[in-house]
C-alpha atoms as a PDB file:
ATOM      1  CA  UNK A   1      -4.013  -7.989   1.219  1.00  0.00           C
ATOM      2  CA  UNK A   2      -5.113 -11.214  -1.000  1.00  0.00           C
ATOM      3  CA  UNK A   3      -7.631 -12.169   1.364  1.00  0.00           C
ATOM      4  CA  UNK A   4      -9.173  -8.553   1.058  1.00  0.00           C
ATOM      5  CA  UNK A   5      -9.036  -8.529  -2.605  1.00  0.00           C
ATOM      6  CA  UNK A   6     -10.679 -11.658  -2.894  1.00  0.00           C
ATOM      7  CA  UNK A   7     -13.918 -10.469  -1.417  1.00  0.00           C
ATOM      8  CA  UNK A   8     -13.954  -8.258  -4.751  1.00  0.00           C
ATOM      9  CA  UNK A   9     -14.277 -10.797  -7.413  1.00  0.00           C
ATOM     10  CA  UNK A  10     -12.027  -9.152  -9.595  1.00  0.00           C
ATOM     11  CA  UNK A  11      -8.861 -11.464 -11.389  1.00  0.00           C
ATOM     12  CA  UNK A  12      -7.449  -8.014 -12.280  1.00  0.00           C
ATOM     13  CA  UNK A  13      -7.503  -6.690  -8.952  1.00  0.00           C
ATOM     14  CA  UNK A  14      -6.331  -9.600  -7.395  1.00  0.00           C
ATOM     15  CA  UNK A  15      -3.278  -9.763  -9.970  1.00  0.00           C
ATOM     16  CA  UNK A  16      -2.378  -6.010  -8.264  1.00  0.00           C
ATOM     17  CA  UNK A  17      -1.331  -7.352  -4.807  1.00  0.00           C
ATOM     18  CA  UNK A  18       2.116  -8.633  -5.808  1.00  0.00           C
ATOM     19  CA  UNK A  19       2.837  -5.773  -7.966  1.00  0.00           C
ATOM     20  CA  UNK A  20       1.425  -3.236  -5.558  1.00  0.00           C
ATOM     21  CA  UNK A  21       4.160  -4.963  -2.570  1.00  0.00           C
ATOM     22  CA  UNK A  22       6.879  -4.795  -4.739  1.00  0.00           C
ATOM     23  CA  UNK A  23       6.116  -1.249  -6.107  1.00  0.00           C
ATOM     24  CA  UNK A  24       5.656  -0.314  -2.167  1.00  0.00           C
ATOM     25  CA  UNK A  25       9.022  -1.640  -1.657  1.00  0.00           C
ATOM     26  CA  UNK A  26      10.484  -0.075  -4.476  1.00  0.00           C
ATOM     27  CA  UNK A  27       9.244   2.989  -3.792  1.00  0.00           C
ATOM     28  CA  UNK A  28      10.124   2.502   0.171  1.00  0.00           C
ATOM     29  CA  UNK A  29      13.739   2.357  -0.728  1.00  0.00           C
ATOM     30  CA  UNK A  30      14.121   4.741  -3.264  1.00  0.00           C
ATOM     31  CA  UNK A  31      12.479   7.307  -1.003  1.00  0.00           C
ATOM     32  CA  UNK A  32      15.036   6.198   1.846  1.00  0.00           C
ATOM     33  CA  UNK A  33      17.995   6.323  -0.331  1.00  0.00           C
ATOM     34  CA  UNK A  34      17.672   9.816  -2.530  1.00  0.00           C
ATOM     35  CA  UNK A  35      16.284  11.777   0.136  1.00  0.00           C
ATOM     36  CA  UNK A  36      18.154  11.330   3.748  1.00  0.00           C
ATOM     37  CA  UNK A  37      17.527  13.125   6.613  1.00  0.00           C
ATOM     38  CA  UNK A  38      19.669  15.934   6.732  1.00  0.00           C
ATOM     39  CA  UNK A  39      19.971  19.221   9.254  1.00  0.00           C
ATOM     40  CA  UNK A  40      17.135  20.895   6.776  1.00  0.00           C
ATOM     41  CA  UNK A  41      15.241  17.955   6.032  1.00  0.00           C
ATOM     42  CA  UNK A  42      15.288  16.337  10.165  1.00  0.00           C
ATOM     43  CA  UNK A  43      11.922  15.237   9.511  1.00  0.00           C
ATOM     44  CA  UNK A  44      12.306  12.983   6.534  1.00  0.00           C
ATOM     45  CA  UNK A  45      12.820   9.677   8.808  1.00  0.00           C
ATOM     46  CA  UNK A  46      10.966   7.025   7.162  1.00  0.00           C
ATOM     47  CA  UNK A  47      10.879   3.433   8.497  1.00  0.00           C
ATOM     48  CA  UNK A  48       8.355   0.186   8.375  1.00  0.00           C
ATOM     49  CA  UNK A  49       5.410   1.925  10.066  1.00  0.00           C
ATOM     50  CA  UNK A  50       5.250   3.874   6.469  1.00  0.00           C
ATOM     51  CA  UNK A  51       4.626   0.465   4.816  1.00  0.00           C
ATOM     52  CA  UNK A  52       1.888  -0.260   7.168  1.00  0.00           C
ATOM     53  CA  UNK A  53      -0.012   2.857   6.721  1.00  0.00           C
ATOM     54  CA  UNK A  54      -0.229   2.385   3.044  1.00  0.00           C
ATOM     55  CA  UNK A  55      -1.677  -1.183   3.583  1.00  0.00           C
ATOM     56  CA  UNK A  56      -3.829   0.222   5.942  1.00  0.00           C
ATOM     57  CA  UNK A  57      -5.336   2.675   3.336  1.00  0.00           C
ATOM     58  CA  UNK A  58      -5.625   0.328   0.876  1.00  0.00           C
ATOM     59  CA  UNK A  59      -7.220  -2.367   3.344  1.00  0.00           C
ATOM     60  CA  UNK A  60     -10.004   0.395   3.783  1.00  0.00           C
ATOM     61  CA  UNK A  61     -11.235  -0.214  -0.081  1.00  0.00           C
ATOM     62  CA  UNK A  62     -14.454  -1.438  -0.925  1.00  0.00           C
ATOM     63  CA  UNK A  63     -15.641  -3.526  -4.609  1.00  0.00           C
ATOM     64  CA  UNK A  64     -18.246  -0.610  -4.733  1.00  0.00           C
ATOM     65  CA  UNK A  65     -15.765   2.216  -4.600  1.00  0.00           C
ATOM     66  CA  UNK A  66     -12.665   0.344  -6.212  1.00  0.00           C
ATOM     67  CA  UNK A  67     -14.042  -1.748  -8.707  1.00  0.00           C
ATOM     68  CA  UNK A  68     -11.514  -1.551 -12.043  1.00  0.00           C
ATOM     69  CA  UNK A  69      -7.556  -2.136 -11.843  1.00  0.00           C
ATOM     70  CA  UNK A  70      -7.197   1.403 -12.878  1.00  0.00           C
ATOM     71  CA  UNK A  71      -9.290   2.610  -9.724  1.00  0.00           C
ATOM     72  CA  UNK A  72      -7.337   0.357  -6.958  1.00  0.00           C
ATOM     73  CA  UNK A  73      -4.143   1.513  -8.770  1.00  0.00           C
ATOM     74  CA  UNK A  74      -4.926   5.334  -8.372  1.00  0.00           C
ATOM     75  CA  UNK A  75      -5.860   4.536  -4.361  1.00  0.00           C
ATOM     76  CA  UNK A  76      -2.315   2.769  -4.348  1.00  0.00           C
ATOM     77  CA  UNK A  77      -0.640   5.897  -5.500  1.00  0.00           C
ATOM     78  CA  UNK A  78      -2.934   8.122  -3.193  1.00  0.00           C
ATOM     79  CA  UNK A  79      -2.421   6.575  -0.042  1.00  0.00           C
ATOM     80  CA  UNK A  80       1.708   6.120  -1.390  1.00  0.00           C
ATOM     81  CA  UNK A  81       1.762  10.273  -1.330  1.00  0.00           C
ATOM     82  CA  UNK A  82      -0.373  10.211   1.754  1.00  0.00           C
ATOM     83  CA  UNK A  83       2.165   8.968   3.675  1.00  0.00           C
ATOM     84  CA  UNK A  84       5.512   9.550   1.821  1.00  0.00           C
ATOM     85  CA  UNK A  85       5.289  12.644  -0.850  1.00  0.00           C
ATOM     86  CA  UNK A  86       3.106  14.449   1.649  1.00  0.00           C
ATOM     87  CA  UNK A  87       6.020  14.926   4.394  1.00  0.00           C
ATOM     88  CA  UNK A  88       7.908  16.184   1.796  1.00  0.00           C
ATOM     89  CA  UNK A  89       8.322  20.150   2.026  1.00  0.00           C
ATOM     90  CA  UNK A  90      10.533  20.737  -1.305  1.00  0.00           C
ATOM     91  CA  UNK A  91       9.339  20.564  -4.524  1.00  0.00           C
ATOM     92  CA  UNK A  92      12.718  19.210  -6.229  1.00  0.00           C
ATOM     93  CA  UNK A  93      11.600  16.218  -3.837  1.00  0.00           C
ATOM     94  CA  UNK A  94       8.024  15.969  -4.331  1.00  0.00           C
ATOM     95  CA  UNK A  95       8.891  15.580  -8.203  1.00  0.00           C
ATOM     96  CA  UNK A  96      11.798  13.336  -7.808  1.00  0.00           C
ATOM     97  CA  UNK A  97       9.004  11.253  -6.548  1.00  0.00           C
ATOM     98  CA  UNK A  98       5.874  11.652  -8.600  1.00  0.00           C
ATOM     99  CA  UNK A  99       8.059  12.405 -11.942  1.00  0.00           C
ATOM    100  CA  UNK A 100      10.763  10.196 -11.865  1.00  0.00           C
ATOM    101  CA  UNK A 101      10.564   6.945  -9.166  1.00  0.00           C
ATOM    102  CA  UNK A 102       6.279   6.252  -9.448  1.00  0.00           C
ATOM    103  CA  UNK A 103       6.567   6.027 -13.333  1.00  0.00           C
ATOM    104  CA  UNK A 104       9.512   3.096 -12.820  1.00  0.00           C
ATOM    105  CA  UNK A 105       7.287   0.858  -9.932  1.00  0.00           C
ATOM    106  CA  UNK A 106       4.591  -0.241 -12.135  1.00  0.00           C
END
């Protein structure tokens, strides 16, 4: 992910990268520990591959298309529901998400 950023010339984007693999992380594990799998909810099995397909949308970006911190920060979050929020089929755990564990990662 640093190597990518660094074709963008952009200190503030660059700064993201730590932040944005902790915040992943964070996110990661909250997700696995408030919402288990349960007999309703069999699909919510989340594991590593998640990780990697958030990476993979953000190693997708281009300087033209993602050019402020604010910009790169909103694809973060986008490709984050991609993969995570968007599997999610109850709305008590799509907001436990958006409303209460994105505003604590960054």
């Amino acid at each position: 992910m640093k190597a990518h950023v660094a074709t963008f010339d952009k200190p503030e984007i660059a700064e993201l990268v730590t932040k944005i693999g902790v915040g992943t992380l964070k996110l990661y594990r909250s997700i696995t520990e408030q919402l288990p799998r349960t007999p309703l909810k069999f699909h919510y099995i989340f594991n590593l591959r998640d990780l990697s397909r958030v990476y993979e949308g953000l190693l997708r970006s281009t300087v033209d298309k993602f050019n402020t911190r604010e910009g790169f920060l909103r694809l973060w979050r986008n490709e984050c529901e991609r993969v995570f929020v968007d599997r999610l089929v109850i709305q008590e755990d799509k907001d436990l998400v958006q409303l209460k564990v994105f505003p604590l990662i960054l």
